[in-house]
Protein backbone atom coordinates (compact mmCIF):
# COMPACT_ATOMS: atom_id res chain seq x y z
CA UNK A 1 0.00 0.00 0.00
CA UNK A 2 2.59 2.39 0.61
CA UNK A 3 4.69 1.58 -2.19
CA UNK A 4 1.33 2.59 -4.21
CA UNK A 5 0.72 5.60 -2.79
CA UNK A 6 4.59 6.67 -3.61
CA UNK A 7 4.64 5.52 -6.89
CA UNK A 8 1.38 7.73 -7.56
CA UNK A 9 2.87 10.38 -6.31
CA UNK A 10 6.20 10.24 -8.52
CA UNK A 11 4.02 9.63 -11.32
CA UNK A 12 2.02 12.62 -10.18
CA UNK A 13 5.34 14.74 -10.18
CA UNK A 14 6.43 13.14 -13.42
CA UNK A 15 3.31 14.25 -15.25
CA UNK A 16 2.92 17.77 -13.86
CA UNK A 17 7.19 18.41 -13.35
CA UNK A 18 6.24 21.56 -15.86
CA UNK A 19 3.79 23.04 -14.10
CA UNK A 20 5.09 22.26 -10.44
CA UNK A 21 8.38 24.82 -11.96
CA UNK A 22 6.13 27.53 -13.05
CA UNK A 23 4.27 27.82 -10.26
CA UNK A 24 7.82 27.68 -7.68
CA UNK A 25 9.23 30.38 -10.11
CA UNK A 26 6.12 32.26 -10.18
CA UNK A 27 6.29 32.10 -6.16
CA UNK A 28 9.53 32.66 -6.24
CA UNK A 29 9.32 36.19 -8.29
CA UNK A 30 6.47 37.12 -6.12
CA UNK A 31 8.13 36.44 -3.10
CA UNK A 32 11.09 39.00 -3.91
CA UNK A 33 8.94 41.34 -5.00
CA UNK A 34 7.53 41.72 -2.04
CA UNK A 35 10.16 41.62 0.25
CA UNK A 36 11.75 44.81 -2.02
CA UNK A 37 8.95 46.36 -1.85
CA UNK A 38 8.81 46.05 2.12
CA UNK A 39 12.50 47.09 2.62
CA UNK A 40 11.61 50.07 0.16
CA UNK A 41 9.07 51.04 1.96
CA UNK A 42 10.57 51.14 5.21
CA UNK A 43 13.85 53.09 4.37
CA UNK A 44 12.25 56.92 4.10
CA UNK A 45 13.41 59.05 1.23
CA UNK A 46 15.63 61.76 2.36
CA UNK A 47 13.41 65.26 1.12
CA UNK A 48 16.63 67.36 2.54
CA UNK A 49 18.58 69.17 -0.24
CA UNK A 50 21.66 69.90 0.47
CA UNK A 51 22.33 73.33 -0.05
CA UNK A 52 26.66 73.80 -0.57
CA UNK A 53 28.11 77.10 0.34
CA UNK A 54 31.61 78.28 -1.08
CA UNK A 55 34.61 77.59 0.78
CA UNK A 56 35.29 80.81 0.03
CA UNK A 57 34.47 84.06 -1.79
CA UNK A 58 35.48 86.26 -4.73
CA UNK A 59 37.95 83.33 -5.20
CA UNK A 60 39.44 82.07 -8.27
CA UNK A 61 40.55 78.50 -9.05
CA UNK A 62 44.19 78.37 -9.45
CA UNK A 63 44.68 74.60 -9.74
CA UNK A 64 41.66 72.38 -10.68
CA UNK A 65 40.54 69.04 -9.48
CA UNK A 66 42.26 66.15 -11.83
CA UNK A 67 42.03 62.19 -10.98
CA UNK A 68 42.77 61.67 -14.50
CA UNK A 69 45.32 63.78 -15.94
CA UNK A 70 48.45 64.56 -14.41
CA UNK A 71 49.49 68.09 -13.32
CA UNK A 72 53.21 69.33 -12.47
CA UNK A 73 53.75 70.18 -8.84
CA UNK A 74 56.38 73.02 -9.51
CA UNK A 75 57.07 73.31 -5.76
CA UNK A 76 57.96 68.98 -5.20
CA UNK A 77 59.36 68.95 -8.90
CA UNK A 78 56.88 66.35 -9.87
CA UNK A 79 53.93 64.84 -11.78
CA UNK A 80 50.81 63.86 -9.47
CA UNK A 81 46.90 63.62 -9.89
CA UNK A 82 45.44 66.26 -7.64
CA UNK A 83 42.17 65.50 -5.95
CA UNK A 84 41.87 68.64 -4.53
CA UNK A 85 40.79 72.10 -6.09
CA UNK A 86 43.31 75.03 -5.21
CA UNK A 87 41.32 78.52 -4.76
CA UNK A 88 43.51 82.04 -4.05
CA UNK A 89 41.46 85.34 -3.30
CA UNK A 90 41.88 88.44 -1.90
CA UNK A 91 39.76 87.70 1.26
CA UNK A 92 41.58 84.70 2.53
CA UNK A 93 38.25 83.78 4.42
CA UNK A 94 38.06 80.10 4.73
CA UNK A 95 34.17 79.26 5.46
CA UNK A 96 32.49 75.21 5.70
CA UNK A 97 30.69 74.16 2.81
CA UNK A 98 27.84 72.63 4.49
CA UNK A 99 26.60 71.65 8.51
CA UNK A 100 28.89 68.95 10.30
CA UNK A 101 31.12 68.16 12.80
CA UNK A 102 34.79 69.02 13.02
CA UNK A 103 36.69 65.73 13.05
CA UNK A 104 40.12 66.85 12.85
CA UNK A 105 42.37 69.81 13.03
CA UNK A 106 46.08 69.02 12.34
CA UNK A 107 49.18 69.95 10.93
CA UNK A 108 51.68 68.00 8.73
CA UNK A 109 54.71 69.74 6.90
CA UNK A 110 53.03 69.39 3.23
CA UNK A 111 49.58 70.26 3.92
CA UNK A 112 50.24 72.81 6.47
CA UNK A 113 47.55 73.29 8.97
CA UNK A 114 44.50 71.59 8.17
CA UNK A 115 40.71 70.96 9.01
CA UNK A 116 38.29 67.90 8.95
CA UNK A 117 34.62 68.27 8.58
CA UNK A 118 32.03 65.53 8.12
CA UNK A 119 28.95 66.43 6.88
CA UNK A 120 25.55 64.13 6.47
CA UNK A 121 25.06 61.70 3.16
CA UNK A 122 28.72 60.61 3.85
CA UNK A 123 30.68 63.89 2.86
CA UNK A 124 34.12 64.90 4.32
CA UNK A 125 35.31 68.54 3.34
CA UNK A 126 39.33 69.13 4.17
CA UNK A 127 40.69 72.53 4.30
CA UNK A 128 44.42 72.61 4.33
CA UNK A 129 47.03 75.26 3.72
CA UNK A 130 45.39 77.56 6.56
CA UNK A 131 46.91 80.24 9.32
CA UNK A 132 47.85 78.42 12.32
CA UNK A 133 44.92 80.29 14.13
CA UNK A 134 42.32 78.19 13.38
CA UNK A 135 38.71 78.88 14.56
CA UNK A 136 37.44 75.44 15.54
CA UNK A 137 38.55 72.74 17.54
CA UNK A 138 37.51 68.59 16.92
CA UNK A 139 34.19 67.93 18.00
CA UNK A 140 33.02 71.40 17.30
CA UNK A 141 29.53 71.80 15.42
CA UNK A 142 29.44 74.16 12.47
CA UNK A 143 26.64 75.69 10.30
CA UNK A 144 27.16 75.79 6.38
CA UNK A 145 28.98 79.13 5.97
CA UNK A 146 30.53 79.56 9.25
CA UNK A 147 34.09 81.13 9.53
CA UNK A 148 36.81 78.31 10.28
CA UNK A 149 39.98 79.84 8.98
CA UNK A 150 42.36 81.96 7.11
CA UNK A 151 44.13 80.98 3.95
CA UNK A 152 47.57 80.80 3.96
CA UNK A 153 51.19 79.73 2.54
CA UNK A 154 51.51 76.54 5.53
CA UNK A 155 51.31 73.76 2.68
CA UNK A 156 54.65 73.65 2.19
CA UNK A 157 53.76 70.96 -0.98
CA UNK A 158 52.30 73.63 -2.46
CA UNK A 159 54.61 76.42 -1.74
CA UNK A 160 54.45 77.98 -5.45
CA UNK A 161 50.81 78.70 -5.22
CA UNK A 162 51.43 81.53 -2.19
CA UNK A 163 48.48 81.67 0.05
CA UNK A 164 45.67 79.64 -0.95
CA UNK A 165 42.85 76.67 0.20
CA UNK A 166 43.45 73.56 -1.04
CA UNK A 167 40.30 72.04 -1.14
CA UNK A 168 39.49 68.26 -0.90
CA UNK A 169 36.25 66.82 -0.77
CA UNK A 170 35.45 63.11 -0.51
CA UNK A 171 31.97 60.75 -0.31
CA UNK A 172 31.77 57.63 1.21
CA UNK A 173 35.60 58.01 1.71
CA UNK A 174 36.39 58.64 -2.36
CA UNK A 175 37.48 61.57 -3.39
CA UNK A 176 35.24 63.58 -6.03
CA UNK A 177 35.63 66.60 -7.60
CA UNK A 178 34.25 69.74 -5.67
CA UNK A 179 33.48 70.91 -8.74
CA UNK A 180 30.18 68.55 -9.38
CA UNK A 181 29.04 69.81 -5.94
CA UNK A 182 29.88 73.79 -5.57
CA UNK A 183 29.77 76.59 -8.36
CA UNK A 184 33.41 77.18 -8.17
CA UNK A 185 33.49 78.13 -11.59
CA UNK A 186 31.08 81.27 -10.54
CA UNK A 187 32.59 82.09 -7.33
């Protein structure tokens, strides 16, 4: 009796293999649809635009971002991609791009003094080649065009550009060009 009873039910699955498939795959599909649509549902869309300020004003760019081409550091004698954009102005006003938290303030002999922001979305702003007198200190909160420096000639990598920001800005740790962010070009 129960050898019966199994071989109906092989012949069953024999007959109707086909349609036992679709209907798994069809489950199957559903299934994930479903739980993307859940997960979808549950992560809210951010409706905050963030709203870049200049790192500084009446400035003019006088190195550009490059990740692709090399450019010729006069001062080190040498070839290198810069991920950083260079701005010079008369007002050596250094100001954040956008709200965050100060996560560093250091010095090191080729970027001179420098300061560490980290914004929301996974932005980083660095500010380097500033005055020793810096405004802020790590942990310190700051508003999208607050004051937090003075240009100046402390890069000593950078020496041939005189006083000046160099610039870096990074998301999710990469570096990108400030450029696709900030209206540099129409400072």
């Amino acid at each position: 009796m129960e050898i019966e009873k199994k071989n109906r039910f092989i012949e069953f699955v024999k007959n109707y293999a086909m349609y036992i498939a679709v209907a798994l795959v069809i489950f199957a599909v559903a299934l994930t649809f479903s739980i993307v649509a859940a997960v979808n549902a549950s992560v809210p869309a951010s409706t905050n635009r963030m709203e870049f300020q200049l790192p500084m004003t009446n400035a003019t760019i006088i190195k550009d971002f490059s990740n692709t081409e090399l450019q010729n550091n006069e001062t080190l004698n040498q070839w290198e991609a810069h991920l950083a954009v260079d701005l010079a102005g008369q007002d050596g006003d250094v100001f954040a791009i956008l709200d965050g938290t100060v996560t560093k303030v250091d010095y090191s002999f080729l970027d001179g003094y420098t300061i560490t922001l980290t914004h929301e979305s996974g932005f980083e702003s660095k500010y380097s080649s500033l005055k020793e007198e810096v405004l802020v200190k790590e942990g310190d909160k700051v508003k999208a065009g607050d004051k937090i420096g003075v240009v100046s000639t402390s890069a000593s990598g950078e020496l041939d550009l005189g006083e000046h920001l160099h610039f870096c800005l990074k998301l999710n740790n990469a570096f990108v060009d400030p450029n696709d962010y900030l209206d540099l070009q129409q400072k």
